[in-house]
Protein backbone atom coordinates (compact mmCIF):
# COMPACT_ATOMS: atom_id res chain seq x y z
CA UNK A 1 -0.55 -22.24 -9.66
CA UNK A 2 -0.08 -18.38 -9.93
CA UNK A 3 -2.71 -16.27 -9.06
CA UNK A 4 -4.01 -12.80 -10.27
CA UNK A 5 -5.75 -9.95 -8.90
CA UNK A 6 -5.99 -6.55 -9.81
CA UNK A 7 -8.89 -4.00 -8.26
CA UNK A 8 -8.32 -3.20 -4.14
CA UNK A 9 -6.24 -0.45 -1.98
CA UNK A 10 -3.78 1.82 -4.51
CA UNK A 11 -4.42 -0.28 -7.13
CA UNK A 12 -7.45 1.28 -7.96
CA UNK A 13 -5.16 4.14 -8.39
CA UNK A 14 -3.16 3.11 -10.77
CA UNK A 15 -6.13 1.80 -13.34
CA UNK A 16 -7.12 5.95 -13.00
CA UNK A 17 -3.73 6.72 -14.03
CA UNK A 18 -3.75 4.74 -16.71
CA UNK A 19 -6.94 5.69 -18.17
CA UNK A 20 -6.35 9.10 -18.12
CA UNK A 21 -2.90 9.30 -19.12
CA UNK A 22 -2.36 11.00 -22.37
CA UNK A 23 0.97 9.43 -23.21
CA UNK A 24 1.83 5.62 -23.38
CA UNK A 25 2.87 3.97 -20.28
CA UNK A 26 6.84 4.63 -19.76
CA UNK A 27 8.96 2.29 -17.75
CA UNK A 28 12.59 3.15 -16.04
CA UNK A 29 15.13 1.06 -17.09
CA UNK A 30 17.59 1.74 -14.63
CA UNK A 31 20.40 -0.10 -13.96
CA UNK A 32 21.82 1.84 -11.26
CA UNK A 33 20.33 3.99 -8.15
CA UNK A 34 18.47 7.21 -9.78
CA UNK A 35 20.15 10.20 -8.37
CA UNK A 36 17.97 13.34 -7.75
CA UNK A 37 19.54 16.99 -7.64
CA UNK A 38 18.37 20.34 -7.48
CA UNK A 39 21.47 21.95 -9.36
CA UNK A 40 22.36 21.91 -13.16
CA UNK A 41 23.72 18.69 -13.57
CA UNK A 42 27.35 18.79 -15.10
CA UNK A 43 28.57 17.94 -18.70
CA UNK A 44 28.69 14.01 -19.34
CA UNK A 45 31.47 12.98 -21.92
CA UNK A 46 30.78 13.29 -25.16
CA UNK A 47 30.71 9.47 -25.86
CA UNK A 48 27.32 9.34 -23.48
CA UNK A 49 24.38 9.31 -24.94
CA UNK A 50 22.53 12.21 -23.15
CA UNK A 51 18.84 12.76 -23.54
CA UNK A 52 17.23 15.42 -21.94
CA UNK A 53 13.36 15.79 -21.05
CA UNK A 54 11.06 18.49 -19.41
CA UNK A 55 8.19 17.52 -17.48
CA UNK A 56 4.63 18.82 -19.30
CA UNK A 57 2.73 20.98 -16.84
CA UNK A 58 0.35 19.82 -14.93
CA UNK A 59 -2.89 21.26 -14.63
CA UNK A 60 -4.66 21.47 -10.61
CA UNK A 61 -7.47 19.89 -9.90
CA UNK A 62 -7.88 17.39 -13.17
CA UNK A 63 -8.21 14.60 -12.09
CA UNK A 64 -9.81 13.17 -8.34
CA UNK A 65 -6.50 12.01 -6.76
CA UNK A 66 -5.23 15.07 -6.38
CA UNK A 67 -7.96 16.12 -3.46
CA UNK A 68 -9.02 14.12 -0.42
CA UNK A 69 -11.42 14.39 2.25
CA UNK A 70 -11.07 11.58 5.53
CA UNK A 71 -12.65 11.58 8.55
CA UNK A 72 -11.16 9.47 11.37
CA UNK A 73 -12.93 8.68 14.53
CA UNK A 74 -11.54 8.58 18.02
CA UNK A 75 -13.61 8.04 21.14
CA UNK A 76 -15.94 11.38 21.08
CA UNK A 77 -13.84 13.25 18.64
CA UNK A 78 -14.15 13.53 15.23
CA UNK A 79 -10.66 13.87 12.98
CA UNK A 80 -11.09 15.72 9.35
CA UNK A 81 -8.38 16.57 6.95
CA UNK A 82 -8.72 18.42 3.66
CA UNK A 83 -5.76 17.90 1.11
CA UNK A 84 -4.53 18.66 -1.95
CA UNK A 85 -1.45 17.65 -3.96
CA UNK A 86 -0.87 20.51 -6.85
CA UNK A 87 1.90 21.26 -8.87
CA UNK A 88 4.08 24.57 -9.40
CA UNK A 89 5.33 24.02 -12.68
CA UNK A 90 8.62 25.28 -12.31
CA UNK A 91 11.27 22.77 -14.02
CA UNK A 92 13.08 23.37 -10.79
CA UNK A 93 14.08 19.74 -9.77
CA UNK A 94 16.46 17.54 -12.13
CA UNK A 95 16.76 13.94 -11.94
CA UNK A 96 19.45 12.11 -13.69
CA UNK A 97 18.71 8.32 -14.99
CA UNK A 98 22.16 6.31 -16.01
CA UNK A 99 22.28 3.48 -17.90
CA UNK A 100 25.28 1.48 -18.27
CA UNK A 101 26.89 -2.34 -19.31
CA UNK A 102 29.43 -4.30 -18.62
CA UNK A 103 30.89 -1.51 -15.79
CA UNK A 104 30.42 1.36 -18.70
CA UNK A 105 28.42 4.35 -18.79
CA UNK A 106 26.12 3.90 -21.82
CA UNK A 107 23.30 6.19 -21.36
CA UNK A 108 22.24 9.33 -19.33
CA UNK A 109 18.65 10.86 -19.17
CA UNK A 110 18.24 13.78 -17.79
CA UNK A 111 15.27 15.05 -16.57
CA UNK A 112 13.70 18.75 -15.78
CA UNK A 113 10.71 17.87 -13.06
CA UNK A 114 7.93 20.02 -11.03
CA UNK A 115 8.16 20.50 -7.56
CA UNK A 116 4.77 20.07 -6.01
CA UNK A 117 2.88 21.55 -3.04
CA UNK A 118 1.10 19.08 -0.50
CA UNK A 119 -1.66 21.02 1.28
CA UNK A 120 -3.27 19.94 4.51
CA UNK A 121 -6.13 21.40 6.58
CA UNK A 122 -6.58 19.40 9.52
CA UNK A 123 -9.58 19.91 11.83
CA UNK A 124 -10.72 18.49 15.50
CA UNK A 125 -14.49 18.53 16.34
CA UNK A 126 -14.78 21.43 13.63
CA UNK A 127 -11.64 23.25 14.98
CA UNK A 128 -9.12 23.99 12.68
CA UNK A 129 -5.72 22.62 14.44
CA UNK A 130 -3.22 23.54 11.59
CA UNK A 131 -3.00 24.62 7.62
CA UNK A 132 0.15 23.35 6.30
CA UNK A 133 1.50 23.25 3.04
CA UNK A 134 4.15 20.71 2.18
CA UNK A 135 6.57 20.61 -1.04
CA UNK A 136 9.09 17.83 -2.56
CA UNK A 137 12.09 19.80 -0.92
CA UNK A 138 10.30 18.94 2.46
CA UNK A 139 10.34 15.26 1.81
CA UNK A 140 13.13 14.98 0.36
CA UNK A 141 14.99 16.46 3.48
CA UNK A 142 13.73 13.23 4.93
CA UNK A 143 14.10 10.30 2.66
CA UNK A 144 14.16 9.50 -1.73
CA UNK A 145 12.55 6.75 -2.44
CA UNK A 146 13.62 7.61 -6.03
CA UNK A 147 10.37 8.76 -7.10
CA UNK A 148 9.61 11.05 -5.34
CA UNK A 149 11.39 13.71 -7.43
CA UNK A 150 9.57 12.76 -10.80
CA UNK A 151 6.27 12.21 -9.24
CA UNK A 152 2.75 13.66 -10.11
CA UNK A 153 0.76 15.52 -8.34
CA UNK A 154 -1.41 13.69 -5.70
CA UNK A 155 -3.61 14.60 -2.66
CA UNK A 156 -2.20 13.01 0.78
CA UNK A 157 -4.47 10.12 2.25
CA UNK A 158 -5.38 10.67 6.09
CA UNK A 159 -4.92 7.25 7.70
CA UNK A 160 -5.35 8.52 11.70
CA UNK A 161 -4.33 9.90 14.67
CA UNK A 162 -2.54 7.65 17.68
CA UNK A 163 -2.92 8.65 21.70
CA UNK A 164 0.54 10.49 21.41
CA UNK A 165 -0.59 12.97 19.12
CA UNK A 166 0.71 11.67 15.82
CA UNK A 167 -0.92 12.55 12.61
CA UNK A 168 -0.58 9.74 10.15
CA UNK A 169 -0.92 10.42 6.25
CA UNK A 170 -0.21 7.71 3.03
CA UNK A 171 1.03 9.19 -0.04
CA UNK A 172 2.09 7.43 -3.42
CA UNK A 173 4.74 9.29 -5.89
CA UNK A 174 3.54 7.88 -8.61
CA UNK A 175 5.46 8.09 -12.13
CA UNK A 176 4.12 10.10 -15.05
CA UNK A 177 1.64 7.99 -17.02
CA UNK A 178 2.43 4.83 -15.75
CA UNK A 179 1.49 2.49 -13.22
CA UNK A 180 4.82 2.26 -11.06
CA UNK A 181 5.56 4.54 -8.23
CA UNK A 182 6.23 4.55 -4.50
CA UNK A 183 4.19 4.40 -1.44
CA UNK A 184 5.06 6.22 1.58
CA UNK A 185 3.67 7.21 4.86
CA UNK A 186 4.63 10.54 6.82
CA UNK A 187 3.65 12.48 10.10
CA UNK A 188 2.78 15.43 11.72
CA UNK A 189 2.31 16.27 14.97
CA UNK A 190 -1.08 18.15 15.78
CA UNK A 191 0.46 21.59 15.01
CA UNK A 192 1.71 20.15 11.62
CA UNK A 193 5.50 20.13 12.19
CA UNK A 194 6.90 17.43 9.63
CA UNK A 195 8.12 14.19 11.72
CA UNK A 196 9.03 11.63 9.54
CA UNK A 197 8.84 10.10 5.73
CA UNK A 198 9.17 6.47 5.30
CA UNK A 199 8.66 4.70 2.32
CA UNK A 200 7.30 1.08 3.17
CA UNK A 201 5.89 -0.28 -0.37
CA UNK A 202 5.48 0.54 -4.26
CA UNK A 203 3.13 -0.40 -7.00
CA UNK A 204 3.51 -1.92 -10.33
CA UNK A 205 4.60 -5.15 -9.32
CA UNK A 206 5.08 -6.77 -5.89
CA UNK A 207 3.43 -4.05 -3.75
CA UNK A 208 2.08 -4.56 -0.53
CA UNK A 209 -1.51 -4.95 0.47
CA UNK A 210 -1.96 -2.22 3.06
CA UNK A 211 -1.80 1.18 4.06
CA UNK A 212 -0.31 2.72 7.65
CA UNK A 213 -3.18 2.50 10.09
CA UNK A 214 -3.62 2.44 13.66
CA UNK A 215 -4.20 -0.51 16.41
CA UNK A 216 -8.29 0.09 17.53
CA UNK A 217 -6.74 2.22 21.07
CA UNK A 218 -4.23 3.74 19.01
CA UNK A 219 -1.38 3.08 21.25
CA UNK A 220 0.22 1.40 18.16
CA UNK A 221 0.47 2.02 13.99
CA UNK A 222 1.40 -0.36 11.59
CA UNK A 223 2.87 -0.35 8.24
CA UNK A 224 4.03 -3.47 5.98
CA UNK A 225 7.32 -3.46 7.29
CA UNK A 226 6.88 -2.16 10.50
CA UNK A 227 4.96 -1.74 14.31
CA UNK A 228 5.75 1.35 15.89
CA UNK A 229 4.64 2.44 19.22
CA UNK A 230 4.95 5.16 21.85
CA UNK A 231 8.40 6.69 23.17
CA UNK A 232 10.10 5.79 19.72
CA UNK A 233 8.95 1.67 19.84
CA UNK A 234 9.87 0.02 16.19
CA UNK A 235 9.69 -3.42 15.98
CA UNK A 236 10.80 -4.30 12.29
CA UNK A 237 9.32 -7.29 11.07
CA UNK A 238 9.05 -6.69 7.05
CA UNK A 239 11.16 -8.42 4.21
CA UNK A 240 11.72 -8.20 0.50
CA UNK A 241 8.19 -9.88 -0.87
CA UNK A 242 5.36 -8.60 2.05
CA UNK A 243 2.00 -9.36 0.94
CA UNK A 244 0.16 -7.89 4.20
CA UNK A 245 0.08 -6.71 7.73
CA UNK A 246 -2.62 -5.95 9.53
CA UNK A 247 -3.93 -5.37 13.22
CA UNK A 248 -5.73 -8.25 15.01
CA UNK A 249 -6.51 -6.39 18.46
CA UNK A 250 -5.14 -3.86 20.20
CA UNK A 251 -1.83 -6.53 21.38
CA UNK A 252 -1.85 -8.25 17.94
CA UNK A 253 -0.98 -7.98 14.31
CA UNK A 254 -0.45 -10.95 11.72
CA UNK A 255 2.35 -10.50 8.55
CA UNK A 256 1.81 -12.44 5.82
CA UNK A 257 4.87 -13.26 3.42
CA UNK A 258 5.57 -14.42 0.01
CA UNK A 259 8.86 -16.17 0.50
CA UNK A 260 10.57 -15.34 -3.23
CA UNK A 261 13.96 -16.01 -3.70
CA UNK A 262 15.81 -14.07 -7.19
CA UNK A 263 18.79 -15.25 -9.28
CA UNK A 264 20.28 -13.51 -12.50
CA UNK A 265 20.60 -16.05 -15.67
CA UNK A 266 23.73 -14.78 -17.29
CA UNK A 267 23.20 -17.18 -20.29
CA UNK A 268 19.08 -15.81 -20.45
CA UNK A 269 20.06 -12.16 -19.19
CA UNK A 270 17.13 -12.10 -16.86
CA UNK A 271 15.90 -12.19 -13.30
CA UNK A 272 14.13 -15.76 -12.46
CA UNK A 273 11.95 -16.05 -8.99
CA UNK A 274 12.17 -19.40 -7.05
CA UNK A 275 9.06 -19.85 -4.84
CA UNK A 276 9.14 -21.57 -1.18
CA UNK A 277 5.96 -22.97 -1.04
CA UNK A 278 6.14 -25.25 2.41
CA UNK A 279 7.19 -22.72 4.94
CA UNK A 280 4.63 -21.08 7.29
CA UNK A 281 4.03 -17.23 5.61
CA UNK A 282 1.16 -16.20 7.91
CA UNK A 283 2.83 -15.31 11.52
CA UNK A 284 0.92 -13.58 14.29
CA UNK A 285 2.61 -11.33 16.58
CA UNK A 286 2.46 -9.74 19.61
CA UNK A 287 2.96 -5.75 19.77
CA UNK A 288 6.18 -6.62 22.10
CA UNK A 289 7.50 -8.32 19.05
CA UNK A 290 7.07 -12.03 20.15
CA UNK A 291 5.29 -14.83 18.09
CA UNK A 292 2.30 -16.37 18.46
CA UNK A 293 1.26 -18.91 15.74
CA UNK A 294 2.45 -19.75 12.40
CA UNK A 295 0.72 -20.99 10.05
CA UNK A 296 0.80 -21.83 5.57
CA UNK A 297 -1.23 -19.69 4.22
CA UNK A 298 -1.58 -19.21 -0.10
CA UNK A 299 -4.55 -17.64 -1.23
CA UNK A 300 -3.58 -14.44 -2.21
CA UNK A 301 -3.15 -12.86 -5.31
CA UNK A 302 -0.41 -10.77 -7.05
CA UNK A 303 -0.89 -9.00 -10.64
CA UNK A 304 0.17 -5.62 -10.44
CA UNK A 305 0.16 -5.37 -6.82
CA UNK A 306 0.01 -8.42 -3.83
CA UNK A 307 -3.80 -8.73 -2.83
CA UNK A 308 -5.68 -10.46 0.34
CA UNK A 309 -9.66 -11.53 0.04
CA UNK A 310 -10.10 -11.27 3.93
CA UNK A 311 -12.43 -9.92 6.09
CA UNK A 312 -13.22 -9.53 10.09
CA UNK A 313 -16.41 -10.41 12.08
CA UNK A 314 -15.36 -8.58 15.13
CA UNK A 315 -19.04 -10.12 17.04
CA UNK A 316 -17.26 -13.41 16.28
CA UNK A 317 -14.03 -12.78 17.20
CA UNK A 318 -13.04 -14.34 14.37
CA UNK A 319 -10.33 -13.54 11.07
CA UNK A 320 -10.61 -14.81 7.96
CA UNK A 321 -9.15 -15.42 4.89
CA UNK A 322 -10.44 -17.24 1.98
CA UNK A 323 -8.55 -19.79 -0.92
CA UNK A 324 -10.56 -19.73 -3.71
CA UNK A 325 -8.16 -22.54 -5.25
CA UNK A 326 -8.35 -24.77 -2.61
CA UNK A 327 -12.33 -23.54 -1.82
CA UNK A 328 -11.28 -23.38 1.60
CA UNK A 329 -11.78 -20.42 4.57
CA UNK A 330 -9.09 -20.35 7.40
CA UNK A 331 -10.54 -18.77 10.35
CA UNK A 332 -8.33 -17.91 13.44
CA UNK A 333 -9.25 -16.26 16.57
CA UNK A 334 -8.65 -12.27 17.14
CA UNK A 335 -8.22 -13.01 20.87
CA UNK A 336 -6.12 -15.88 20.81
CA UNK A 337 -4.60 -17.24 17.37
CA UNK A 338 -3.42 -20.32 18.25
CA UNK A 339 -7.34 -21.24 17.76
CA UNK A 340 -7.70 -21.74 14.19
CA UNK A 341 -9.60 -23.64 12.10
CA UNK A 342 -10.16 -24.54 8.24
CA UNK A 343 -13.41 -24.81 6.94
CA UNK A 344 -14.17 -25.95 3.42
CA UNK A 345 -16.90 -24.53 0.85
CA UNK A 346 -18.28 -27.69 1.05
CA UNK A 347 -19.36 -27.89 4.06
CA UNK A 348 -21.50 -24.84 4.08
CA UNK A 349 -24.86 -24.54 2.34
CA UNK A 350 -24.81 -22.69 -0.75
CA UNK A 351 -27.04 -20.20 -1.62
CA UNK A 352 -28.75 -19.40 -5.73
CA UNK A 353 -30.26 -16.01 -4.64
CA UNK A 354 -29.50 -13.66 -1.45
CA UNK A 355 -31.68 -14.10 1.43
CA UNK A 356 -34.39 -11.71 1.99
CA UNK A 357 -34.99 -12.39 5.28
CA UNK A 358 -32.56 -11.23 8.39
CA UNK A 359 -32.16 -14.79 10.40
CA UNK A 360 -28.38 -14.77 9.11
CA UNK A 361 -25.84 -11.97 9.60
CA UNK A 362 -24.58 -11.24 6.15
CA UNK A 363 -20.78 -10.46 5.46
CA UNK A 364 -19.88 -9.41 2.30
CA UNK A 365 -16.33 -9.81 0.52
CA UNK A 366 -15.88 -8.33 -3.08
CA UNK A 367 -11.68 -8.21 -2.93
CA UNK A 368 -11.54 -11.72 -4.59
CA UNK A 369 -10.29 -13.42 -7.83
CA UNK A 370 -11.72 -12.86 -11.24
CA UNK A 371 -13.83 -10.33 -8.94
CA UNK A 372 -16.36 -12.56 -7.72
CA UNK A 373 -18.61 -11.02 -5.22
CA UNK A 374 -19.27 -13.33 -1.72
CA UNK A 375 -21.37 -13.18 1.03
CA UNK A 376 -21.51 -14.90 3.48
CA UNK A 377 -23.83 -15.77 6.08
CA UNK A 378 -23.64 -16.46 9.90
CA UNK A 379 -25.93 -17.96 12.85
CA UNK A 380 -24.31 -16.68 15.87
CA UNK A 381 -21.03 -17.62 15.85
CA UNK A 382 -21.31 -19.91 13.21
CA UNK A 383 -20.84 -19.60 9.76
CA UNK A 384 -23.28 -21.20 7.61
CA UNK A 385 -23.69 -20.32 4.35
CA UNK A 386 -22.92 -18.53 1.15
CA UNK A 387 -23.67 -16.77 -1.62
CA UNK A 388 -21.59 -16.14 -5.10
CA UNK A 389 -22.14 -13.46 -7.60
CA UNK A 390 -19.80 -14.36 -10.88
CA UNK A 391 -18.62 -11.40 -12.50
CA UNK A 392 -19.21 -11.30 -16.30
């Protein structure tokens, strides 16, 4: 049975983008890699179709995404950055779109986009450590995702700082009026000297559930695609269809994967997804890249983007993740995975009202299909009880 979700991480995003969009939604239809160049692009032939567009300008400070404010604790210190994605209006990147069939050249869109200042005020205990100010050209230097170039305007999200010093920022180059775009993380070190640019996910379809973030001693960070640790550590884990990846502990991390394999239907002209189904999709690892359990795992949901109802109980030591199809909860330890255990809804006392009193610990968990709104309730270690709030 397929599964829906729409409402956590960037994908409340992309509902603000849509609602405030002026213009209808617009969709590339590309049919080979988007090429992005700074110079006048060159006369196509004449039998080409050639359409050429200019961005509209953009207008700073709109709309909220284009400002952020994140604090980030570490030990004693307190982590605060201020940032700002704006636009200069200048027409001064082109992008160039080609359509073709059969091997031919069909169509060519051309396109006259803003290049865009990324502003960053980062502060330690109060102290200012650096005031940067980023553009497109500085990305681009690094990596095109093949958005980045037509992209809006939007703010920089501060995700953390690790023990070697490495400022760690999210940032999605989103397409005009319309839900699809690219998700990226980049870094600075604490006197705001670009590092790197990596895209690791997009949105519209398929994205990841996640954002770069940091292991609890911060020895380690962690994309959907990726661990990365001190003196230049990767350990690339990702594939095509990542629904997750998250920290466990400070030596652990789990993936989860939907296994999705494509094949083109001449006779239909179209793309059609074969799901596996049987193989294990939830693997734990260890930072040094080794396994430690495996297990099926297919409660998650995928609309526009892939989404996980799960939550921690670090007093428990315990993950989990719920299946609202199968009305079942897999717990597995955060110190040692191979301890798992499956506990169905039936088992556990359900509640008509929320307690009052404070007897239980109370755990609530709102990312979840058709947005119903859980809590749940624990005695000790023990989970007990829960409570549903429909949404209507």
């Amino acid at each position: 049975m397929k599964k829906y979700f729409c409402g956590a991480g960037w994908v409340a995003y992309f509902f603000l983008m849509s609602c405030e969009s002026r213009t209808p939604i617009q969709q590339k239809e590309i049919s080979a890699p988007t090429i992005g160049i700074t110079e006048p692009p060159q006369p196509f032939p004449p039998s080409v179709d050639t359409l050429r567009f200019t961005q509209e300008p953009y207008k700073r400070g709109e709309y909220s995404y284009q400002r952020s404010q994140k604090e980030f604790k570490a030990g004693p210190d307190t982590y605060k950055a201020i940032t700002e994605g704006y636009s200069l209006n200048d027409s001064s990147l082109t992008e160039i779109q080609r359509d073709s069939a059969e091997g031919k050249l069909t169509r060519v869109r051309v396109i006259k986009a803003h290049n865009h200042v990324y502003s960053i005020t980062l502060t330690k205990n109060g102290k200012t450590l650096y005031s940067k100010k980023f553009t497109k050209h500085d990305f681009l230097k690094l990596e095109n995702d093949g958005f980045i170039i037509e992209s809006v305007p939007m703010a920089p999200e501060f995700r953390g700082v690790t023990q070697e010093g490495r400022v760690l920022f999210d940032i999605w180059f989103g397409l005009p009026a319309s839900d699809f775009g690219g998700i990226s993380y980049f870094s600075t070190d604490l006197k705001g000297n670009l590092l790197q640019l990596e895209s690791y996910s997009s949105t519209g379809g398929n994205g990841c559930d996640g954002q770069v973030h940091t292991n609890p001693n911060r020895k380690y960070f962690l994309t959907c695609h990726t661990l990365y640790g001190p003196n230049g550590y990767a350990f690339k884990f990702g594939k095509p269809d990542m629904v997750t990846a998250r920290f466990l502990s400070d030596t652990s991390f789990f993936a989860l994967y939907n296994y999705v394999k494509w094949t083109f239907t001449k006779d239909k002209q179209e793309w059609d997804a074969l799901y596996d189904r049987t193989t294990k999709n939830l693997i734990f690892y260890h930072v040094n890249g080794s396994q430690l359990a495996s297990y099926r795992y297919d409660g998650f949901y995928n609309e526009l983007d892939y989404a996980v109802p799960t939550f921690t109980v670090e007093e428990v030591g315990r993950l989990y993740l719920l299946d609202e199809e199968t009305t079942t909860i897999h717990a597995y330890s955060t110190s040692d995975p191979r301890q798992s255990q499956r506990i169905p809804f039936q088992s556990l006392q359900k509640l008509w009202n929320r307690p009052k009193d404070k007897k239980w610990k109370e755990v609530a968990l709102e990312q979840t299909f058709f947005g119903k709104k859980y809590s749940f309730y624990f005695s000790g270690d023990t989970l007990k009880a829960y409570f549903v709030k429909e949404s209507f």
